[in-house]
PDB file of N, CA and C in Angstrom:
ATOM      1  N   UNK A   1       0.837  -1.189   0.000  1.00  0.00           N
ATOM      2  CA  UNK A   1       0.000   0.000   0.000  1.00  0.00           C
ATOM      3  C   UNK A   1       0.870   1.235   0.000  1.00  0.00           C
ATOM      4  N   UNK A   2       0.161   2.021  -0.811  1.00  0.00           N
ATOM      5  CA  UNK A   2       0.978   3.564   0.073  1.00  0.00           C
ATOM      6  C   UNK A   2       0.257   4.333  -1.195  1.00  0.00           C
ATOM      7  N   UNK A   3       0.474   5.677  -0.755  1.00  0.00           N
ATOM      8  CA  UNK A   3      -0.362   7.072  -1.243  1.00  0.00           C
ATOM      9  C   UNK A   3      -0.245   7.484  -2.282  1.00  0.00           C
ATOM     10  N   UNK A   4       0.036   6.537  -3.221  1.00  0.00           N
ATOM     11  CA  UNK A   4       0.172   6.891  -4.759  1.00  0.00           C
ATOM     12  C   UNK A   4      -1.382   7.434  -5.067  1.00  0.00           C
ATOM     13  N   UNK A   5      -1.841   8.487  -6.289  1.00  0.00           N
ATOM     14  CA  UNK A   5      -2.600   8.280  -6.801  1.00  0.00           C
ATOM     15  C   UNK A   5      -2.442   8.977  -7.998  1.00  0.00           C
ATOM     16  N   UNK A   6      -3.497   8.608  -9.076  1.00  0.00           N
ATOM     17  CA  UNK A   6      -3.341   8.886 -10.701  1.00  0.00           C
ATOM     18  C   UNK A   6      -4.430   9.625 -10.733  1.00  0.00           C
ATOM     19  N   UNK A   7      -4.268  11.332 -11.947  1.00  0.00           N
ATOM     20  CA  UNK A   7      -4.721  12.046 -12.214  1.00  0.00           C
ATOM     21  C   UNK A   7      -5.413  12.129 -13.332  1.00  0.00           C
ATOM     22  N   UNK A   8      -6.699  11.938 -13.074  1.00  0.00           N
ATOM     23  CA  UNK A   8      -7.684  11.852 -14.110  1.00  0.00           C
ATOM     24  C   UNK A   8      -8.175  12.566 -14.862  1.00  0.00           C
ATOM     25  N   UNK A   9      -9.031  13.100 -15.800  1.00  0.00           N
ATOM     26  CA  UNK A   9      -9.706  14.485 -15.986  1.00  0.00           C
ATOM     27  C   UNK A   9     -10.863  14.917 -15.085  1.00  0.00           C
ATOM     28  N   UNK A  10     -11.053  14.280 -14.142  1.00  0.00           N
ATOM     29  CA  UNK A  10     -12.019  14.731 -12.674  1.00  0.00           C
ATOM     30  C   UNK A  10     -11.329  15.030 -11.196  1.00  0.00           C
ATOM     31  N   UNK A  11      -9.953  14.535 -11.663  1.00  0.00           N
ATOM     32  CA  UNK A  11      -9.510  14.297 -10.658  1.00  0.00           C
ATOM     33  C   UNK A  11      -8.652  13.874 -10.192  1.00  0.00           C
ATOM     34  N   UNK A  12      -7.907  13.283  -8.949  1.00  0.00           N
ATOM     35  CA  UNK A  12      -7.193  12.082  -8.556  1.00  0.00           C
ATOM     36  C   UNK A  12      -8.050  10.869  -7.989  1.00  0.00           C
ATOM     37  N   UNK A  13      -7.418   9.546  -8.173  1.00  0.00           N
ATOM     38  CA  UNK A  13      -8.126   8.534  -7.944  1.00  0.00           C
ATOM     39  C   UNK A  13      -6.694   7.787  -7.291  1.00  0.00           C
ATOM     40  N   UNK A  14      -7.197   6.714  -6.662  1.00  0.00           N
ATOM     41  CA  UNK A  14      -5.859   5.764  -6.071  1.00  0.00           C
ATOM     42  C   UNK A  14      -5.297   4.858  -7.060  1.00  0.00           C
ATOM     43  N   UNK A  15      -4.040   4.916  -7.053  1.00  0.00           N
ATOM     44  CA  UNK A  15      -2.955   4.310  -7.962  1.00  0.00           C
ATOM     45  C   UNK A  15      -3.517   2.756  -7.759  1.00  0.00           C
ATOM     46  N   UNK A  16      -2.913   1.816  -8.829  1.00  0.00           N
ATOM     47  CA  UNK A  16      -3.026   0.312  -8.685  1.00  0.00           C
ATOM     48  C   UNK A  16      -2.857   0.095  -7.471  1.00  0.00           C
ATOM     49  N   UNK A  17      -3.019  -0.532  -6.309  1.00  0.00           N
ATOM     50  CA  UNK A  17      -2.319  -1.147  -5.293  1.00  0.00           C
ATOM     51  C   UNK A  17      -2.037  -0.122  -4.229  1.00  0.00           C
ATOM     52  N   UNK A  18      -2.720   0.647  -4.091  1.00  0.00           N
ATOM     53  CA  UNK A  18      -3.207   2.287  -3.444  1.00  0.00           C
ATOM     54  C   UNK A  18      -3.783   1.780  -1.957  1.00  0.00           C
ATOM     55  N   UNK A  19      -4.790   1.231  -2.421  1.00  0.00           N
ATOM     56  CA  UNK A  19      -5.292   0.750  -1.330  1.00  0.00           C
ATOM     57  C   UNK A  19      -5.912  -0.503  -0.407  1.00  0.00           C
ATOM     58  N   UNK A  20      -6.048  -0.496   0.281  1.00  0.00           N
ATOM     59  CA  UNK A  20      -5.750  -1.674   1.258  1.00  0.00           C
ATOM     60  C   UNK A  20      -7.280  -2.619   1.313  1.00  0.00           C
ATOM     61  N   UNK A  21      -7.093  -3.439   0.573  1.00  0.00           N
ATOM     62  CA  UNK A  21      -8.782  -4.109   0.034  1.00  0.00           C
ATOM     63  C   UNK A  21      -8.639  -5.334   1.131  1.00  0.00           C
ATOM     64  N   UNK A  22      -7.919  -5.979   1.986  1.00  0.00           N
ATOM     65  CA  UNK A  22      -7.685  -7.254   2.293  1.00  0.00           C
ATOM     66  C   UNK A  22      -8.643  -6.929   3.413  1.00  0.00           C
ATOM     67  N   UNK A  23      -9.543  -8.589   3.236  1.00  0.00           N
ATOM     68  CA  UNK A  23     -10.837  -8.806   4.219  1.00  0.00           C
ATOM     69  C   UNK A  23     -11.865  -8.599   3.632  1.00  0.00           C
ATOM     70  N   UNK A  24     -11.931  -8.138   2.465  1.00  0.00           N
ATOM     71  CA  UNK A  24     -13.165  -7.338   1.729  1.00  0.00           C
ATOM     72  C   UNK A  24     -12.867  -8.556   0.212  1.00  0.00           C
ATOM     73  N   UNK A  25     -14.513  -8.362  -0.384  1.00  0.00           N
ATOM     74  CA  UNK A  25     -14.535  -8.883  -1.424  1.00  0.00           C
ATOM     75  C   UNK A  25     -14.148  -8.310  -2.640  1.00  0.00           C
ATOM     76  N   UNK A  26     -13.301  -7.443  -3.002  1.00  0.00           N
ATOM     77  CA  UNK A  26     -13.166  -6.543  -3.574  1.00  0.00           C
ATOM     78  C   UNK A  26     -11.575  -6.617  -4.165  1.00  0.00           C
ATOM     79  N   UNK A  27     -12.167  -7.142  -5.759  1.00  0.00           N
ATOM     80  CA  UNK A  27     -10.846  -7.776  -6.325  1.00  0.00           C
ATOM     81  C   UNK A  27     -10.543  -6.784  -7.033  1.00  0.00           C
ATOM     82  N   UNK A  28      -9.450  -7.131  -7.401  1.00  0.00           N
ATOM     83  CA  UNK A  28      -8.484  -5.749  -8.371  1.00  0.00           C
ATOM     84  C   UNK A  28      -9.319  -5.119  -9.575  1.00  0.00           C
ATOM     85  N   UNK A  29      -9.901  -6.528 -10.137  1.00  0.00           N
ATOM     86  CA  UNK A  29     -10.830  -5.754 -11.715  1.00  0.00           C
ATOM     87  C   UNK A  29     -12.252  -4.809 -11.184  1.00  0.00           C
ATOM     88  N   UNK A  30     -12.685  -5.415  -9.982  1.00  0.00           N
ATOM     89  CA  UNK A  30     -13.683  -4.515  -9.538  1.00  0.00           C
ATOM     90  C   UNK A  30     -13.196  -3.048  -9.002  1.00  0.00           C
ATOM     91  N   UNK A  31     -12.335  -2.699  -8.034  1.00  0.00           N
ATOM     92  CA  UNK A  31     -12.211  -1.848  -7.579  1.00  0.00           C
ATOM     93  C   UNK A  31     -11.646  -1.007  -8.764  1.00  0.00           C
ATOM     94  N   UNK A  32     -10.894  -1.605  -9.904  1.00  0.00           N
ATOM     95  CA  UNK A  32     -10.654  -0.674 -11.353  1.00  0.00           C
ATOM     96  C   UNK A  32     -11.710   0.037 -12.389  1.00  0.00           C
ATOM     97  N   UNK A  33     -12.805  -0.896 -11.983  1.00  0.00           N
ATOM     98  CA  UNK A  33     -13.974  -1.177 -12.713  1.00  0.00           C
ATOM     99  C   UNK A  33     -14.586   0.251 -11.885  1.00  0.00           C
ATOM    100  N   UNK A  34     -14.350  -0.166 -10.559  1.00  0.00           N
ATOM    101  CA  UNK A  34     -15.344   1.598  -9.659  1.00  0.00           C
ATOM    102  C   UNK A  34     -14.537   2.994  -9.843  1.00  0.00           C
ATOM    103  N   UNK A  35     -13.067   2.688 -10.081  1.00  0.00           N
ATOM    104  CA  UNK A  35     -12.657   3.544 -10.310  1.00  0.00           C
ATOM    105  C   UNK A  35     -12.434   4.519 -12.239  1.00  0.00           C
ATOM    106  N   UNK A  36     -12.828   3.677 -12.313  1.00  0.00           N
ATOM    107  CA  UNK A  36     -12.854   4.127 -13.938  1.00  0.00           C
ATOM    108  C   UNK A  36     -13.374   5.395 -14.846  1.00  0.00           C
ATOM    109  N   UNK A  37     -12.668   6.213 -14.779  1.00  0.00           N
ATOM    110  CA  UNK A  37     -12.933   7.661 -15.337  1.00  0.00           C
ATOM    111  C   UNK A  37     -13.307   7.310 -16.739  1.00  0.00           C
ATOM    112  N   UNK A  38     -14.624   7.129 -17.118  1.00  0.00           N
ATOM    113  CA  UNK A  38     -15.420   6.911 -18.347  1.00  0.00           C
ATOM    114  C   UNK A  38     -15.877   8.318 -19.414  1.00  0.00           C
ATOM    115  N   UNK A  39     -14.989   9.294 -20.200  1.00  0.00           N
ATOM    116  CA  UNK A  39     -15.604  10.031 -20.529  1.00  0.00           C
ATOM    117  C   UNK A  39     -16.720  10.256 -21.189  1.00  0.00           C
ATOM    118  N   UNK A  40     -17.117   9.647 -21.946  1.00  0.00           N
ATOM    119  CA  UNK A  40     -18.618   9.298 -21.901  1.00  0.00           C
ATOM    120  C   UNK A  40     -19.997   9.343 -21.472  1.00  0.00           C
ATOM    121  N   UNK A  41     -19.383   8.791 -19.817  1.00  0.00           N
ATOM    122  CA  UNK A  41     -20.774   8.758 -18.863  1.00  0.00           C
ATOM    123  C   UNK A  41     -20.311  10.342 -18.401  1.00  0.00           C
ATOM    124  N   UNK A  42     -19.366  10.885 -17.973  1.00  0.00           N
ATOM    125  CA  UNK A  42     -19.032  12.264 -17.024  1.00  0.00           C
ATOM    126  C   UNK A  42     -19.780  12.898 -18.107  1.00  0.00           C
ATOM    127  N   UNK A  43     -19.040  12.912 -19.659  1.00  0.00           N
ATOM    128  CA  UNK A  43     -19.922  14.500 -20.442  1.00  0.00           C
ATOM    129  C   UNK A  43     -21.987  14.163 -20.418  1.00  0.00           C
ATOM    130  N   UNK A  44     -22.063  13.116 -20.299  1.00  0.00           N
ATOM    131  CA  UNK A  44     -23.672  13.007 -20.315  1.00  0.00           C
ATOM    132  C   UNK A  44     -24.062  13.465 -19.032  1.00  0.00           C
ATOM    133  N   UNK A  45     -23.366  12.900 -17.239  1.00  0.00           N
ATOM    134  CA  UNK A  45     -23.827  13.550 -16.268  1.00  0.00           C
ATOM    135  C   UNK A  45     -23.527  14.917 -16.849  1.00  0.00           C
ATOM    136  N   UNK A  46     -22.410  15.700 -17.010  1.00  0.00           N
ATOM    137  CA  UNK A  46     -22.258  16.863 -16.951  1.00  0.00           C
ATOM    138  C   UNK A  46     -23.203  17.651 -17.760  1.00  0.00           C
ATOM    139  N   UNK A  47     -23.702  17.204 -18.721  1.00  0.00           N
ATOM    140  CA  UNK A  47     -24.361  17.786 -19.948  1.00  0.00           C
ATOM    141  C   UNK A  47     -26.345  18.045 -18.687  1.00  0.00           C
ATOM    142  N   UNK A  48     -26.466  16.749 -17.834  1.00  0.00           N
ATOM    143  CA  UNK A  48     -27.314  16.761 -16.654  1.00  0.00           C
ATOM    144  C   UNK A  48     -27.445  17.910 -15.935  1.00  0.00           C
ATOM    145  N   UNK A  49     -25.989  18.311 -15.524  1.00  0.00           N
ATOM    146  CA  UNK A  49     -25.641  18.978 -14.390  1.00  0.00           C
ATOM    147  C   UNK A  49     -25.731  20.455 -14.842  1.00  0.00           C
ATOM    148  N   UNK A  50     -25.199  20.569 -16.516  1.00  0.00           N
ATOM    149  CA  UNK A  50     -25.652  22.042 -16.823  1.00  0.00           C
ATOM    150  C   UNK A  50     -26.622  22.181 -16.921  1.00  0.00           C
ATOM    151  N   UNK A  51     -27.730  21.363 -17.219  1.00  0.00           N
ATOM    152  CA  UNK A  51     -29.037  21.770 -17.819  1.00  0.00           C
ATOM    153  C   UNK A  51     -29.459  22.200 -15.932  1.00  0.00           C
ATOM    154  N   UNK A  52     -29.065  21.350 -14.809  1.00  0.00           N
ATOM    155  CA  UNK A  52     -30.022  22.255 -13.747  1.00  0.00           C
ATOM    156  C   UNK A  52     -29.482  23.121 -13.258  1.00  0.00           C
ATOM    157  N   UNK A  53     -27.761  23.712 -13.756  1.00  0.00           N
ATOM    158  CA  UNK A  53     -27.277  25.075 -13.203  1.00  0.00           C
ATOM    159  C   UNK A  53     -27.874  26.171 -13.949  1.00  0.00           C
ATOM    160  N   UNK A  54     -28.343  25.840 -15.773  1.00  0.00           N
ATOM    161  CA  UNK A  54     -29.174  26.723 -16.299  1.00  0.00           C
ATOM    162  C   UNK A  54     -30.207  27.078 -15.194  1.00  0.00           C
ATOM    163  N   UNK A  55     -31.167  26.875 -14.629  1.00  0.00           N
ATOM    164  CA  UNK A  55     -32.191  26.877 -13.965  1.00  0.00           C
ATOM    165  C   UNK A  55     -31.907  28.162 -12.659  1.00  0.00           C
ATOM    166  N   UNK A  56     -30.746  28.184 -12.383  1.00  0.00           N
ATOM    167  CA  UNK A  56     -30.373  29.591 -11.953  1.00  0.00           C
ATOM    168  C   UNK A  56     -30.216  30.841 -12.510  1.00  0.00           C
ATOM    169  N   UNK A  57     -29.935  30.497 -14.243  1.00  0.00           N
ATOM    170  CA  UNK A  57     -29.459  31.586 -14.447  1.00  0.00           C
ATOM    171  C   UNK A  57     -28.447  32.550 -14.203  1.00  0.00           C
ATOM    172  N   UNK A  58     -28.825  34.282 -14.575  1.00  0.00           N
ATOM    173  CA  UNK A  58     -27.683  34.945 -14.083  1.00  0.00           C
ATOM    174  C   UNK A  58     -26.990  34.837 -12.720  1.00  0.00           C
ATOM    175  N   UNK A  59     -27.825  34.175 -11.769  1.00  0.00           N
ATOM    176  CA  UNK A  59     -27.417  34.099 -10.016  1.00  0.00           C
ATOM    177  C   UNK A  59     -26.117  33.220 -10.074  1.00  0.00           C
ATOM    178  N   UNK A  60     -26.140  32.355 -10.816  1.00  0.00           N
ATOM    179  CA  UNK A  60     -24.907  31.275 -11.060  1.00  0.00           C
ATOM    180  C   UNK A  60     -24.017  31.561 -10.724  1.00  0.00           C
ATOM    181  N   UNK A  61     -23.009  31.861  -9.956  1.00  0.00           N
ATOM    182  CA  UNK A  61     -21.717  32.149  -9.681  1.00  0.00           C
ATOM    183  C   UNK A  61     -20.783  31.835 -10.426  1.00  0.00           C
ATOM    184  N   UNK A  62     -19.660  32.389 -11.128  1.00  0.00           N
ATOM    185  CA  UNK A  62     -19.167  32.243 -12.107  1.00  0.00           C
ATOM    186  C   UNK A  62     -18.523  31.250 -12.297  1.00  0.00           C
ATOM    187  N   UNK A  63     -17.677  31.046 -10.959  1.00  0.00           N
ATOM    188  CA  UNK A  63     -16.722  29.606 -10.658  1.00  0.00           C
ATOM    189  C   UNK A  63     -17.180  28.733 -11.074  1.00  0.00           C
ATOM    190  N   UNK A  64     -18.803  28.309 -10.493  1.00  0.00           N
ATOM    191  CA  UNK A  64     -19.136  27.151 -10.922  1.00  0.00           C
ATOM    192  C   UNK A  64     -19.117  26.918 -12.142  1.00  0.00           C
ATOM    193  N   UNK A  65     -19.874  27.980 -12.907  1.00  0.00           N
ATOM    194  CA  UNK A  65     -19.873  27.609 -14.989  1.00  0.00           C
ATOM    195  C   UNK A  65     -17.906  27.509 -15.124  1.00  0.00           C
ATOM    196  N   UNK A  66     -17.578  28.283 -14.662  1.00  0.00           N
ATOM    197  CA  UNK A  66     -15.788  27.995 -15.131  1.00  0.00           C
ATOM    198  C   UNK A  66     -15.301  26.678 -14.781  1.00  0.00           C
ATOM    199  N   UNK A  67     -15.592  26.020 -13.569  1.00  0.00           N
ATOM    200  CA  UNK A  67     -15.511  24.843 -13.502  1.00  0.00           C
ATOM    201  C   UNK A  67     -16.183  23.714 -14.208  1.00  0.00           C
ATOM    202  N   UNK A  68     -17.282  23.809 -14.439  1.00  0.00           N
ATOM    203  CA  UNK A  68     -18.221  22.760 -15.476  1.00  0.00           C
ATOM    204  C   UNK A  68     -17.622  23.062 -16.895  1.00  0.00           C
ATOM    205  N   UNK A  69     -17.224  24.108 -17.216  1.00  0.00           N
ATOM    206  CA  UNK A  69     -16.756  24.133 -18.741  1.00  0.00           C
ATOM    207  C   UNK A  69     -15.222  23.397 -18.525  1.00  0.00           C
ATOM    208  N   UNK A  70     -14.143  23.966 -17.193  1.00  0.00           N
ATOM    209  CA  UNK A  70     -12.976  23.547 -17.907  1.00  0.00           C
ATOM    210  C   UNK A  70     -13.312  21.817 -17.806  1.00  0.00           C
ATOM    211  N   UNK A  71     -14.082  21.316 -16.571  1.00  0.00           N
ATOM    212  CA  UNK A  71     -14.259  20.049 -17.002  1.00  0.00           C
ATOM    213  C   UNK A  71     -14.406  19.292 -18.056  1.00  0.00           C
ATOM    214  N   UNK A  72     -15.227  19.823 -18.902  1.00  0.00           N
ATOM    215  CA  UNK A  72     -15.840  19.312 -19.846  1.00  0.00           C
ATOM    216  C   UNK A  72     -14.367  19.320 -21.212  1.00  0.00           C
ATOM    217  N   UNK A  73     -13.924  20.622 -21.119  1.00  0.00           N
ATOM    218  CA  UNK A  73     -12.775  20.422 -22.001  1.00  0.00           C
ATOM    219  C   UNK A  73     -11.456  19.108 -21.525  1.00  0.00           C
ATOM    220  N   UNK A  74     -11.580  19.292 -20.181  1.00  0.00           N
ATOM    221  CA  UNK A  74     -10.316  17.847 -19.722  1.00  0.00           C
ATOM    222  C   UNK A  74     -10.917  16.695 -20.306  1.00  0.00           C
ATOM    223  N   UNK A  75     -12.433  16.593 -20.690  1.00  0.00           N
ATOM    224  CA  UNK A  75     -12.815  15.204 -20.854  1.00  0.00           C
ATOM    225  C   UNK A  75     -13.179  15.201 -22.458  1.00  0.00           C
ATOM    226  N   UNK A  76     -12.108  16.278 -23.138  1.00  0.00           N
ATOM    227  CA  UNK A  76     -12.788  16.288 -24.312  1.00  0.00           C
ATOM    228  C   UNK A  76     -13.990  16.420 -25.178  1.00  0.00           C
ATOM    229  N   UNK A  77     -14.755  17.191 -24.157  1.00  0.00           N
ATOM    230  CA  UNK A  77     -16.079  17.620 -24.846  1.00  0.00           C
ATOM    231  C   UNK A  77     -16.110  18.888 -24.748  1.00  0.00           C
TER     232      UNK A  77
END
Protein backbone atom coordinates (compact mmCIF):
# COMPACT_ATOMS: atom_id res chain seq x y z
CA UNK A 1 0.00 0.00 0.00
CA UNK A 2 0.98 3.56 0.07
CA UNK A 3 -0.36 7.07 -1.24
CA UNK A 4 0.17 6.89 -4.76
CA UNK A 5 -2.60 8.28 -6.80
CA UNK A 6 -3.34 8.89 -10.70
CA UNK A 7 -4.72 12.05 -12.21
CA UNK A 8 -7.68 11.85 -14.11
CA UNK A 9 -9.71 14.48 -15.99
CA UNK A 10 -12.02 14.73 -12.67
CA UNK A 11 -9.51 14.30 -10.66
CA UNK A 12 -7.19 12.08 -8.56
CA UNK A 13 -8.13 8.53 -7.94
CA UNK A 14 -5.86 5.76 -6.07
CA UNK A 15 -2.96 4.31 -7.96
CA UNK A 16 -3.03 0.31 -8.69
CA UNK A 17 -2.32 -1.15 -5.29
CA UNK A 18 -3.21 2.29 -3.44
CA UNK A 19 -5.29 0.75 -1.33
CA UNK A 20 -5.75 -1.67 1.26
CA UNK A 21 -8.78 -4.11 0.03
CA UNK A 22 -7.69 -7.25 2.29
CA UNK A 23 -10.84 -8.81 4.22
CA UNK A 24 -13.16 -7.34 1.73
CA UNK A 25 -14.54 -8.88 -1.42
CA UNK A 26 -13.17 -6.54 -3.57
CA UNK A 27 -10.85 -7.78 -6.33
CA UNK A 28 -8.48 -5.75 -8.37
CA UNK A 29 -10.83 -5.75 -11.71
CA UNK A 30 -13.68 -4.51 -9.54
CA UNK A 31 -12.21 -1.85 -7.58
CA UNK A 32 -10.65 -0.67 -11.35
CA UNK A 33 -13.97 -1.18 -12.71
CA UNK A 34 -15.34 1.60 -9.66
CA UNK A 35 -12.66 3.54 -10.31
CA UNK A 36 -12.85 4.13 -13.94
CA UNK A 37 -12.93 7.66 -15.34
CA UNK A 38 -15.42 6.91 -18.35
CA UNK A 39 -15.60 10.03 -20.53
CA UNK A 40 -18.62 9.30 -21.90
CA UNK A 41 -20.77 8.76 -18.86
CA UNK A 42 -19.03 12.26 -17.02
CA UNK A 43 -19.92 14.50 -20.44
CA UNK A 44 -23.67 13.01 -20.31
CA UNK A 45 -23.83 13.55 -16.27
CA UNK A 46 -22.26 16.86 -16.95
CA UNK A 47 -24.36 17.79 -19.95
CA UNK A 48 -27.31 16.76 -16.65
CA UNK A 49 -25.64 18.98 -14.39
CA UNK A 50 -25.65 22.04 -16.82
CA UNK A 51 -29.04 21.77 -17.82
CA UNK A 52 -30.02 22.25 -13.75
CA UNK A 53 -27.28 25.08 -13.20
CA UNK A 54 -29.17 26.72 -16.30
CA UNK A 55 -32.19 26.88 -13.96
CA UNK A 56 -30.37 29.59 -11.95
CA UNK A 57 -29.46 31.59 -14.45
CA UNK A 58 -27.68 34.94 -14.08
CA UNK A 59 -27.42 34.10 -10.02
CA UNK A 60 -24.91 31.28 -11.06
CA UNK A 61 -21.72 32.15 -9.68
CA UNK A 62 -19.17 32.24 -12.11
CA UNK A 63 -16.72 29.61 -10.66
CA UNK A 64 -19.14 27.15 -10.92
CA UNK A 65 -19.87 27.61 -14.99
CA UNK A 66 -15.79 27.99 -15.13
CA UNK A 67 -15.51 24.84 -13.50
CA UNK A 68 -18.22 22.76 -15.48
CA UNK A 69 -16.76 24.13 -18.74
CA UNK A 70 -12.98 23.55 -17.91
CA UNK A 71 -14.26 20.05 -17.00
CA UNK A 72 -15.84 19.31 -19.85
CA UNK A 73 -12.78 20.42 -22.00
CA UNK A 74 -10.32 17.85 -19.72
CA UNK A 75 -12.81 15.20 -20.85
CA UNK A 76 -12.79 16.29 -24.31
CA UNK A 77 -16.08 17.62 -24.85
Amino acid sequence: MSGRADETPIGWIPAAGALDTAGTNVTPARLAEALRCDSREWLAALDDLGQFYGEFGPRLPQPITQALAATRRRLGG
